[in-house]
Structure formats: C-alpha cells, structure tokens
Protein backbone atom coordinates (compact mmCIF):
# COMPACT_ATOMS: atom_id res chain seq x y z
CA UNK A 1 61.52 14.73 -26.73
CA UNK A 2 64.42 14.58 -29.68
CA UNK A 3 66.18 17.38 -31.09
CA UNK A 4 63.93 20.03 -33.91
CA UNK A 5 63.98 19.03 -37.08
CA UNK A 6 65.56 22.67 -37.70
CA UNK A 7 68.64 21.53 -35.68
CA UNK A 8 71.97 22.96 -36.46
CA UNK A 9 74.94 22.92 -35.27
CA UNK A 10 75.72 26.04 -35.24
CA UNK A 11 73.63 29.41 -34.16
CA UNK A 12 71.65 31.26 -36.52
CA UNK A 13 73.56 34.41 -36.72
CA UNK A 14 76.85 31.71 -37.80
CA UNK A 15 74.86 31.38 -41.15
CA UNK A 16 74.33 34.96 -41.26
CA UNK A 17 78.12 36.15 -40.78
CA UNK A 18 78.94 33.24 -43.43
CA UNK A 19 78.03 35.82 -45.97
CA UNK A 20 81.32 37.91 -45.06
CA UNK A 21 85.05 37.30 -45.63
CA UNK A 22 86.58 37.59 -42.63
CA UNK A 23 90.10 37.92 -45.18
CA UNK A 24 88.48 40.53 -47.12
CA UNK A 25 87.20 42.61 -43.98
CA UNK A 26 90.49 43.16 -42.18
CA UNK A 27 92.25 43.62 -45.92
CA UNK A 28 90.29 46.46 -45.90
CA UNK A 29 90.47 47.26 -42.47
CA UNK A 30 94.47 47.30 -42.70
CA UNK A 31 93.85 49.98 -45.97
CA UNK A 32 92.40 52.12 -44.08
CA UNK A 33 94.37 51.94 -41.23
CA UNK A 34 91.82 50.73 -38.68
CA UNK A 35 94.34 47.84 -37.44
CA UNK A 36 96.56 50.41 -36.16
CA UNK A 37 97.97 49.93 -32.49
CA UNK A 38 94.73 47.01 -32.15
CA UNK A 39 95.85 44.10 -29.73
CA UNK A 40 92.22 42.35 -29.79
CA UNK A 41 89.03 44.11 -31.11
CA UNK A 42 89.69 44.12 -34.61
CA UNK A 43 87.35 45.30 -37.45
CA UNK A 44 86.02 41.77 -38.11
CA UNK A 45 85.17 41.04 -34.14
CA UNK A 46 83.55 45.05 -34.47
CA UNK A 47 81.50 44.26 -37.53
CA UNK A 48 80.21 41.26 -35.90
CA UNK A 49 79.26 42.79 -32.69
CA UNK A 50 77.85 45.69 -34.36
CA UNK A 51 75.36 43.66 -36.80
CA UNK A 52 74.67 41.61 -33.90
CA UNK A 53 73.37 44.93 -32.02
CA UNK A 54 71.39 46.03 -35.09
CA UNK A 55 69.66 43.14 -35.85
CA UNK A 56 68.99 42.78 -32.47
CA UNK A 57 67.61 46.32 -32.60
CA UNK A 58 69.44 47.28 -29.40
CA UNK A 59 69.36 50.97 -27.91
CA UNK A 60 72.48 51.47 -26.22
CA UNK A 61 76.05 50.42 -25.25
CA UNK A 62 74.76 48.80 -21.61
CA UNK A 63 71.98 46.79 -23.56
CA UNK A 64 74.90 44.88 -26.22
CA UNK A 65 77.46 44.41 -23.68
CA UNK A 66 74.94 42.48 -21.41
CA UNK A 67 73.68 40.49 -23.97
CA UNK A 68 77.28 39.57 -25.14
CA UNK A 69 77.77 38.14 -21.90
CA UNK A 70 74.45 36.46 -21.78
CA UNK A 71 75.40 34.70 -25.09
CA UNK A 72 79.52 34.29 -24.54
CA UNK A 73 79.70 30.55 -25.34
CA UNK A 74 77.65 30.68 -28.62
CA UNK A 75 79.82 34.01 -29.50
CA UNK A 76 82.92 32.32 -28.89
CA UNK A 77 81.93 29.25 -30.98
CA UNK A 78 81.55 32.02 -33.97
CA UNK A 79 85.12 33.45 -33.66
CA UNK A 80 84.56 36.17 -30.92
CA UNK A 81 87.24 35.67 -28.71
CA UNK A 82 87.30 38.53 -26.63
CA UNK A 83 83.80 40.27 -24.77
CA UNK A 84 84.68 44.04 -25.29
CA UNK A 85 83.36 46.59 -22.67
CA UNK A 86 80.92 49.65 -22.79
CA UNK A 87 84.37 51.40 -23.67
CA UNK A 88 85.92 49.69 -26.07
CA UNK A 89 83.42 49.49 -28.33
CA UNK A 90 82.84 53.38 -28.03
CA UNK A 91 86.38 54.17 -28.76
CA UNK A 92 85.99 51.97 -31.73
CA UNK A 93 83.12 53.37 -32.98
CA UNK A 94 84.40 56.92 -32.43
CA UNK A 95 88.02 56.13 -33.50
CA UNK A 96 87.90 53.21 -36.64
CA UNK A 97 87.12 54.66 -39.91
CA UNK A 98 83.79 55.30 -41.59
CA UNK A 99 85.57 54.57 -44.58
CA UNK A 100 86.41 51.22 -44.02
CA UNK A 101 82.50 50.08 -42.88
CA UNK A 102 81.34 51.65 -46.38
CA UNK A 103 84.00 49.82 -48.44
CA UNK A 104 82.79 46.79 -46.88
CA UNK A 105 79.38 47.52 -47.66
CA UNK A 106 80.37 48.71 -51.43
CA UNK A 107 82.13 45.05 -51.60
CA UNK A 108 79.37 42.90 -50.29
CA UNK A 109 76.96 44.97 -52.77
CA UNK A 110 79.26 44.11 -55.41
CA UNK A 111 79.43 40.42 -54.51
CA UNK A 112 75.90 39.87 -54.10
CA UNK A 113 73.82 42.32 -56.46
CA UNK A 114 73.69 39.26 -58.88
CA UNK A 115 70.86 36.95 -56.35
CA UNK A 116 69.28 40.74 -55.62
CA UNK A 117 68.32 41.50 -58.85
CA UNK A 118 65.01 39.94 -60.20
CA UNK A 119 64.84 37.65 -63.52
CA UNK A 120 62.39 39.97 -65.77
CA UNK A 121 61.86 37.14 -67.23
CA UNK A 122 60.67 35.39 -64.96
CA UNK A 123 58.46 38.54 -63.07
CA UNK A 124 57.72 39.44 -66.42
CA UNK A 125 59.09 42.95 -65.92
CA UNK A 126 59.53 45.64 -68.40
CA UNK A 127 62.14 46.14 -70.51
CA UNK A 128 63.02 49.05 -69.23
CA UNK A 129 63.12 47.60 -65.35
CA UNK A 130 67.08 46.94 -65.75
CA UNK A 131 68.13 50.04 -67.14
CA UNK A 132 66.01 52.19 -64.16
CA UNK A 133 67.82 53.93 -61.26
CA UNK A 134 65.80 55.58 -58.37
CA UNK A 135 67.28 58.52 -56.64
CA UNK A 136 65.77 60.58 -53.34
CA UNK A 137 67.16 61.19 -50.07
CA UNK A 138 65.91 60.83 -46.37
CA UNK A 139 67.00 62.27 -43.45
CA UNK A 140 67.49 61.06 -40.09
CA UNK A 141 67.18 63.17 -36.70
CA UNK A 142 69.65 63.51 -34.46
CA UNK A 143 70.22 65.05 -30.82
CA UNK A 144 71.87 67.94 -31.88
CA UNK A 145 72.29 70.71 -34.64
CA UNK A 146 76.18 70.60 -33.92
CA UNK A 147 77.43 68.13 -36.13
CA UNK A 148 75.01 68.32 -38.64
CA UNK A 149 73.34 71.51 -39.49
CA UNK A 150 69.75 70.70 -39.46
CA UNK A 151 67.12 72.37 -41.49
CA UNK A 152 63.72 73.79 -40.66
CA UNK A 153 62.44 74.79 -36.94
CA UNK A 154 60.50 73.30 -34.81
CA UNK A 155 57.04 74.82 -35.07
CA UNK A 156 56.37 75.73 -31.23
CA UNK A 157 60.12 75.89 -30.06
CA UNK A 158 61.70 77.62 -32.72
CA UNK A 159 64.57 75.31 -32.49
CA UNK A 160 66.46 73.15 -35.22
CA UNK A 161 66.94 69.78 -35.00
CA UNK A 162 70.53 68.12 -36.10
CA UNK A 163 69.78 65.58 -39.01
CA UNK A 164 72.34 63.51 -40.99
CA UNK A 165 70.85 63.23 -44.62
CA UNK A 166 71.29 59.71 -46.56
CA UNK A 167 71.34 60.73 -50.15
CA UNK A 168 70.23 57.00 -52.08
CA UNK A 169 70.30 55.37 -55.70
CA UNK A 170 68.96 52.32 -56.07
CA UNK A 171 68.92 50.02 -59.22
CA UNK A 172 64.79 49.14 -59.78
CA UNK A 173 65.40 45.35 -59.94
CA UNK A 174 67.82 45.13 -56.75
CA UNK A 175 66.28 46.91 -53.95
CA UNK A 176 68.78 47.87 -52.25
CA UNK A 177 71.07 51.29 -52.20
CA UNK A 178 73.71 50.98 -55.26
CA UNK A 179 75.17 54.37 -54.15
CA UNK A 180 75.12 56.34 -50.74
CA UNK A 181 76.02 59.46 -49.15
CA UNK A 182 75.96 61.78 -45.83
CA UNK A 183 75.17 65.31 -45.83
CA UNK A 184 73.68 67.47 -43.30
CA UNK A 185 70.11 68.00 -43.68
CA UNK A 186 70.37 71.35 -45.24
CA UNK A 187 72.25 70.50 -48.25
CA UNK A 188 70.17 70.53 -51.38
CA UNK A 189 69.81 67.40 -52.92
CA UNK A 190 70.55 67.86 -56.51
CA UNK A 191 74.23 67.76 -55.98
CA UNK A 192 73.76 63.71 -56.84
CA UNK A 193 73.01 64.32 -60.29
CA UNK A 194 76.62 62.96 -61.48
CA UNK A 195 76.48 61.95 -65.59
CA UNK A 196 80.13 60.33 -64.68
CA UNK A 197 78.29 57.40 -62.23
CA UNK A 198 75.51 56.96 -65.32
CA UNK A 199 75.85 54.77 -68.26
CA UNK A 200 74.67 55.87 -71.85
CA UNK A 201 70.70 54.34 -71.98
CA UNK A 202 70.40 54.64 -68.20
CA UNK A 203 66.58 55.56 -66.94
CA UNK A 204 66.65 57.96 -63.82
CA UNK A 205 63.47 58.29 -61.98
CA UNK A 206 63.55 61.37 -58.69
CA UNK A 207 61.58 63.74 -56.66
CA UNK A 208 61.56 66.94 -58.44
CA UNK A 209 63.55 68.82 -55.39
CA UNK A 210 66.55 67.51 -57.86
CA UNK A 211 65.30 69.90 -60.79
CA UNK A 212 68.14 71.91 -61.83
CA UNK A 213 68.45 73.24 -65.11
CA UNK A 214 72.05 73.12 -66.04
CA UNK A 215 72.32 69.34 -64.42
CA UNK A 216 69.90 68.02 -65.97
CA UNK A 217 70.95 69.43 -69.40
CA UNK A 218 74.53 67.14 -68.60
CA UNK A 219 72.32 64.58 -68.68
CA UNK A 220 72.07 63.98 -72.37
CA UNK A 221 72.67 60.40 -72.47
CA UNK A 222 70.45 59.70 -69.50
CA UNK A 223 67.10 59.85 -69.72
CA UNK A 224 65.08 60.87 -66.47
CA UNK A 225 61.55 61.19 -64.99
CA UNK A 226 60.66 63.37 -62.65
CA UNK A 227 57.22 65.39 -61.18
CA UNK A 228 57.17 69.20 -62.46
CA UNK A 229 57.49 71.88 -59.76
CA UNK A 230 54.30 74.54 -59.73
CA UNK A 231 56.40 77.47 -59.95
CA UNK A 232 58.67 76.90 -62.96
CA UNK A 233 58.32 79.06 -65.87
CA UNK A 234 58.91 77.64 -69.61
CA UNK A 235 58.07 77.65 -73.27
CA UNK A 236 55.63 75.44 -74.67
CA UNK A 237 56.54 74.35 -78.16
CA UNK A 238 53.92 71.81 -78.97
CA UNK A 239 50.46 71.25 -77.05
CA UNK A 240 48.38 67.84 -77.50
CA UNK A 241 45.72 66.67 -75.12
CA UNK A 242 44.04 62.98 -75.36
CA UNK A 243 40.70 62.75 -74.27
CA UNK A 244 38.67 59.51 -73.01
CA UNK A 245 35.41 58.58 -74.74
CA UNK A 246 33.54 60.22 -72.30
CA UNK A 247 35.20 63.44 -72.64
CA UNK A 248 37.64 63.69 -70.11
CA UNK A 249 41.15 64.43 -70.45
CA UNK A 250 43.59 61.40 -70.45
CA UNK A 251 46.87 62.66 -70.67
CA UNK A 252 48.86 66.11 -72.26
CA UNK A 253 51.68 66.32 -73.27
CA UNK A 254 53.71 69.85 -74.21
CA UNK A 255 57.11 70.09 -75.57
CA UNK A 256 58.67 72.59 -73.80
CA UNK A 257 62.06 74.71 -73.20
CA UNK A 258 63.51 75.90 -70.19
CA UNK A 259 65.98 79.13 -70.05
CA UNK A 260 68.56 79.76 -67.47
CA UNK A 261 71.24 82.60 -67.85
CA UNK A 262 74.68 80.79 -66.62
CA UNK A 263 77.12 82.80 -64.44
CA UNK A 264 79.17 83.55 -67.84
CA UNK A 265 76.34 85.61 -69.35
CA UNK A 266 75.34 82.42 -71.27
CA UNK A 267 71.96 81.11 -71.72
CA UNK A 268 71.06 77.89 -71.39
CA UNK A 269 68.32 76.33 -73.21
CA UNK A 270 66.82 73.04 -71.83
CA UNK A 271 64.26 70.98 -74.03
CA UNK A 272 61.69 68.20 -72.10
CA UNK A 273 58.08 66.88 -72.12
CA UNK A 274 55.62 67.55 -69.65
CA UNK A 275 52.88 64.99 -69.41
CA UNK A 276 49.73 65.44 -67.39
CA UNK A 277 47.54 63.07 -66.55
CA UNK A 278 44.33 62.65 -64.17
CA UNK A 279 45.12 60.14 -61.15
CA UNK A 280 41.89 58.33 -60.32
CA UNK A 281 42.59 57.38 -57.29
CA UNK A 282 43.34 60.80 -55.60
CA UNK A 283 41.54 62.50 -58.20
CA UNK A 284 43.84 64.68 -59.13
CA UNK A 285 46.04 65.83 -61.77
CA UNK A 286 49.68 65.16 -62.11
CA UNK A 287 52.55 66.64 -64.03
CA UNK A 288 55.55 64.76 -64.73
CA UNK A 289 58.93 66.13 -66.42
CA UNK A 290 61.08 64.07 -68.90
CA UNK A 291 63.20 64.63 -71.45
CA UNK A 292 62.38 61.17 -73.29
CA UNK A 293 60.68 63.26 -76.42
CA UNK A 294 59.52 59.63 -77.98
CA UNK A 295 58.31 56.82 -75.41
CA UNK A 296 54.70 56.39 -74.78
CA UNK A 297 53.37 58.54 -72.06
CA UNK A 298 51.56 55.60 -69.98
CA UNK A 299 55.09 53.98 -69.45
CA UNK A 300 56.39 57.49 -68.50
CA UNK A 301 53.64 57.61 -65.92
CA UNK A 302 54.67 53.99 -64.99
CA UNK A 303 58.36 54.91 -64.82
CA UNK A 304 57.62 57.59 -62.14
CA UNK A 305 55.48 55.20 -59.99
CA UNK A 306 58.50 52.55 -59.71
CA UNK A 307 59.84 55.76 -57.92
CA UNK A 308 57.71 55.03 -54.94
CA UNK A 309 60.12 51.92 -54.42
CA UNK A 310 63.10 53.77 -52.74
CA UNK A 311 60.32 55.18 -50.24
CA UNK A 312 59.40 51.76 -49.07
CA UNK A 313 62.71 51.09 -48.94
CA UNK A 314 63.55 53.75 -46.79
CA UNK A 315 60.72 53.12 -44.43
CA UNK A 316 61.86 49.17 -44.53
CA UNK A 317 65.19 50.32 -42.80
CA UNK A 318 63.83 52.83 -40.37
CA UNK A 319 60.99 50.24 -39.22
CA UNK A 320 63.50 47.49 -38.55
CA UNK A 321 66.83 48.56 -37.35
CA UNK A 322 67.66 51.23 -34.64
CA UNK A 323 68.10 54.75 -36.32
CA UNK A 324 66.49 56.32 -33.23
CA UNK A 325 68.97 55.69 -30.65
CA UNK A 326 72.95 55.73 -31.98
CA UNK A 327 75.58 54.02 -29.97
CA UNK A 328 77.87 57.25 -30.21
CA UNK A 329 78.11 61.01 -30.33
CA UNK A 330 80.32 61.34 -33.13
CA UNK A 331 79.68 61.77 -36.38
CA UNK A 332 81.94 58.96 -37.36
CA UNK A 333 80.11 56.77 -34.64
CA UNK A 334 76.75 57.89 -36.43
CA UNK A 335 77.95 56.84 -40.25
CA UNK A 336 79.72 53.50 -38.77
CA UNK A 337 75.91 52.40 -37.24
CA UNK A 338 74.32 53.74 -40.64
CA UNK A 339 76.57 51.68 -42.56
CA UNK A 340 76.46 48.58 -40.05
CA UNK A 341 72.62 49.08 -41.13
CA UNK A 342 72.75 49.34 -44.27
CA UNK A 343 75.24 46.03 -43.99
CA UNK A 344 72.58 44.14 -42.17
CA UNK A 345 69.31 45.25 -44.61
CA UNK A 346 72.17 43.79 -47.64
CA UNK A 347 72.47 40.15 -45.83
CA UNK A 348 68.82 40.05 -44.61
CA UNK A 349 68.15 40.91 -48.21
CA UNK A 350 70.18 38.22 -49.40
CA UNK A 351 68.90 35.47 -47.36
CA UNK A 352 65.30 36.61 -48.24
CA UNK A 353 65.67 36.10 -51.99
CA UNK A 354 67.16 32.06 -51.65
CA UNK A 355 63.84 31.02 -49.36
CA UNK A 356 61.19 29.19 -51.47
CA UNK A 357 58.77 30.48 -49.22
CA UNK A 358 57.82 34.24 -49.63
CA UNK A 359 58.10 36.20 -46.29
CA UNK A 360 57.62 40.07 -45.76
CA UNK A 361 60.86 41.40 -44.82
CA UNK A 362 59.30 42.59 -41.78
CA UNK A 363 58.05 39.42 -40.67
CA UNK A 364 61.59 37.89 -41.27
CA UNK A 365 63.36 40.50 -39.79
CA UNK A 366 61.64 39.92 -36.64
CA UNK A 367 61.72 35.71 -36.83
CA UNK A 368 65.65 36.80 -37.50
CA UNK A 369 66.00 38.72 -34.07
CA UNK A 370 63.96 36.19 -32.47
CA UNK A 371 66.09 32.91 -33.05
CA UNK A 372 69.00 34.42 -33.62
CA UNK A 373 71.52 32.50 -31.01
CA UNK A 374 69.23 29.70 -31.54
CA UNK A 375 71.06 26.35 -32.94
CA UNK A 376 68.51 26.02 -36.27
CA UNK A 377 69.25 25.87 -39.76
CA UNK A 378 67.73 28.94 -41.34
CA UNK A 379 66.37 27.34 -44.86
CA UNK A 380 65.30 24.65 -42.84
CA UNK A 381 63.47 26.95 -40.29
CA UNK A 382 62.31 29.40 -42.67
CA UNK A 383 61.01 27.89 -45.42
CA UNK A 384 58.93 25.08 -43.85
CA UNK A 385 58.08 26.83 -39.94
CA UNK A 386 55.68 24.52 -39.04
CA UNK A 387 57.25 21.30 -39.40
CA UNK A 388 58.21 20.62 -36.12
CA UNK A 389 54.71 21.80 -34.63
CA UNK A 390 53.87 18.91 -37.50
CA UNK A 391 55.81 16.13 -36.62
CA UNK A 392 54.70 16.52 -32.93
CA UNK A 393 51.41 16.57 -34.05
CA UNK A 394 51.59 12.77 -36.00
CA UNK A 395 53.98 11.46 -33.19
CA UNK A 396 50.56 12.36 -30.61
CA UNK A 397 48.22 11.03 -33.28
CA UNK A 398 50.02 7.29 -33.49
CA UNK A 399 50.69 7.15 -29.53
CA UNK A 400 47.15 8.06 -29.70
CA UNK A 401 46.24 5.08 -32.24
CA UNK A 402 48.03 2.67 -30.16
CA UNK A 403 46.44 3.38 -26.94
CA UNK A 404 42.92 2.71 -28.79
CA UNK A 405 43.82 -0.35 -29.63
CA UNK A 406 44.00 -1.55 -26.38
C-alpha cells in the first residue's frame, strides 16, 4: 500500500507553528526580559511545548513530558532541540513573564484579524456588523481563594471558591477576543467601559451588570446596547407602544433620564431609550437600554442578540482546551496557560477560515488533536477527508474488474 494522498513531509502541528515568527517571539521575549540567564528553553521552544499541551488538551506536567518523549524525533524535526523535564517547564511557567505570552497574542491578533473578519458582503451582513464590539466577562474556577479572591459561597459548604475572571471584547465580524483582562472574580465588571479604547461611531453591545451611570454618560460618541436592570429608577420623557394587528403589543419604547448625585455634590443626568418587546419564543418580555435615540427598534433588538456571540465563544474555549486542570500554582503560571489558550483558539481560528470545506470548530479541534504528529498536509486532509478512503475504494473496484475478466 503507497503513501496517503494527505502525505506531508512534515507533521501537522509544523503547519500549525508556521503561523508564528520564531524572530518576533524571542524579540519580545528579550523585551520583557524572559531570555534572562536561559541556556536552552527559550520562549519560542516554551510556546511550542505549551500549545502543543493545549491542543492536546493535556492535564498535567507528567502527561506533556511523556508525550514529548513519545514524539522526540518529530519534535526535533520542528526545531525542539532540547526535551525539558517536569521542572523546567514549571519554573518557566512560574518564572517567564505573563507579559510577554499576551504581547504575543496581541501581535498574532494584529497580524491575522484581516482572514478573521467576515466579507459583509459576501455574508450579506449588516451595516452595522463592522462597527459592533461585544463585551462580557467569564470566570474560571480555581483551587483556591488565595490568589484570587473568589466571589459567592458554596451553597452547602459555605466556602468560596478562587476564580480568575477573563474580562473580553470582541469585534462582531472576528470572533475572537480583540481585548483581554484578569481580575479576580469579585471585581465588578464595569471597570472595562474605557471611551479611550473606542472609536467615534463604535456600536457596544453588554450584559447589563456593566450599567453604570457616570460611564456610560463618557460614552457619548459610542453608542451601546444593553438589557435594563429591574431595579433602576428613571424618568420617562416620552411613552409610545406599537401594537400588532391582533392587538398585542410589539415593541415600546420610552425616552428616559437617569439621575445620579456625583461625589462633588453634582448631579448627573443620563438620557437613553428603553425598548420592550415580547420574545416569542420564551414568551416573555424584554427590556433593552440604549442611548441610540434614532435607529429602528427591531435592529436594536437585533444588535443585542449578536451579544449572544461572545457566550458561544466563551463556551468554544472552555469545551476544547484544558481550563480545568492548570499546569501551575501561580498566578503567573495560570495567565501564561490562559494566554497559551487563547494563542491556540487564534491559530485554530485561522486555519478554520482558509478550508473550503465548513467544519464546526469542535469537530476540527478534535481531528486537530487527533493527527497532530501525523505527517499530512492539513488543506489536503481537511478539506477533502475522504479521499484516501476513495482512492482505496476504485483501486479494489479495478483489481476487482480484472479478476472478472478471467
């Protein structure tokens, strides 16, 4: 039997790493001073190890370090020269920057946000799709309250979990994070609303736990969406309700003011739109906040729902890379795997959008860890699957032939 027709010559994870600049890595390594007093396991050799882990969705220290020794030749054909042990690559992950694992992940973002973002043209998106930013946040548990302070109690112990909180903006038309960063669990979220990292025309779609009064007012070039809290108190200006032709309510929609008294003595006035309207499919009704005083309310209502995107974004990277387990105690070891994750949802991301053939990012996230080390060409492989399952299948059917002949 000859070679598969998905033959390369090199592994599949060599076409993955071909996405990074080895050049650019350890420039930025060397910034940051993570090439201080390193003979051998440099930042490039502990990015690659690291991604290799994550993709692989491995749980601890033991589990990468024997599978780098199962695979030495086909690492050291990819530029790993040296198999670091258990301890190495905890003292590097307790010891090498954060910093340096985020720049690289604010440089690939930058470098690749161009195949990420959709043609509207060609998905026929709305106008609006490239101006819209999603914000929200999601924590992730840890094994202890002492380097994060967690929030909330367990409801039959009593006792607080440790969670490190990823605070997220995404661009609408990208899907990935544009923005990122750590807090403990407790801290309130609205501390993201920053005018200075908006641009004038900008759409900003968010959970309402980031309603605050005096941010949102800062936001006058910046228009945002976001669902009304039950307990807020307000003004109502103007009232208009639309009804359907059999009598129902559509949608309302109340110009309203919001006063808060500033720490000066001053009083802050805040004007916005709230527009209800009656969700059919969990029959109920819903409330949104805006301050857009002139677009029509159904692409309000539409605005909000792209909101649901950073969710399934979220739940994307906790379903397919290892945020249970962490290869490290530290809190720097705990940011360095976040990032390393966030590096490896970016490339997988990447590779996605240049197929032909659509794939779930689930399903090729798994195909990924499976043939990883194999020697396959990955357009080759994952845009036609079946074509060596094919050609097997015409070489039986002419040996086949032949034989009836005779």
């Amino acid at each position: 039997m000859g070679k598969s027709t998905h033959f390369s010559g090199q592994p599949l994870y060599g076409q993955v790493i071909k996405l990074l600049d080895k050049s650019t890595i350890l420039r930025i390594s060397r910034k940051h001073g993570g090439e201080h007093y390193i003979k051998r396991f440099d930042c490039w050799t502990h990015l690659v190890v690291m991604l290799y882990a994550v993709i692989m969705r491995f749980d601890s220290l033991r589990e990468i370090t024997a599978s780098l020794q199962a695979e030495a030749r086909k690492l050291f054909h990819l530029g790993i020269s040296s198999m670091p042990s258990r301890s190495t690559l905890s003292d590097a992950n307790k010891r090498r920057p954060e910093v340096i694992f985020e720049s690289i992940y604010r440089d690939l973002y930058a470098t690749y946000r161009h195949v990420l973002s959709s043609d509207s043209r060609k998905n026929r998106d709305a106008v609006w799709m490239k101006r819209l930013q999603i914000i929200d946040s999601t924590t992730i548990t840890l094994f202890s309250n002492l380097l994060f302070k967690g929030v909330g109690r367990h409801p039959k112990t009593g006792k607080k979990k440790g969670g490190i909180k990823v605070h997220t903006v995404i661009h609408a038309n990208e899907g990935v994070p544009s923005d990122i960063k750590f807090t403990s669990a407790a801290t309130n979220d609205s501390f993201m609303l920053r005018p200075s990292t908006l641009g004038k025309g900008d759409i900003l779609a968010m959970d309402r736990a980031y309603i605050d009064y005096e941010k949102l007012e800062a936001l006058r070039e910046v228009l945002y969406v976001t669902k009304m809290k039950k307990n807020l108190k307000y003004n109502i200006m103007e009232d208009c309700m639309y009804q359907t032709t059999d009598g129902l309510m559509e949608v309302r929609i109340q110009h309203v003011t919001f006063s808060k008294v500033l720490k000066g003595g001053e009083i802050l006035i805040h004007h916005a739109r709230i527009i209800t309207y009656a969700d059919t499919k969990k029959h109920k009704l819903v409330a949104l906040l805006t301050n857009d005083m002139e677009s029509d309310p159904n692409e309000i209502i539409e605005i909000y729902r792209k909101r649901w995107e950073i969710e399934l974004l979220f739940k994307q990277i906790k379903q397919n890379f290892p945020l249970k387990y962490f290869y490290g105690e530290s809190a720097n070891a705990i940011k360095i795997q976040i990032w390393v994750t966030l590096i490896a949802n970016l490339l997988l991301m990447v590779m996605k959008k240049r197929l032909t053939r659509s794939w779930s990012f689930s399903g090729l996230a798994t195909m990924i860890r499976i043939t990883l080390m194999y020697y396959v060409d990955f357009y080759s492989l994952f845009n036609h699957p079946e074509k060596d399952w094919e050609t097997l299948l015409n070489v039986k059917q002419k040996e086949d032939y032949q034989l009836s002949i005779f």
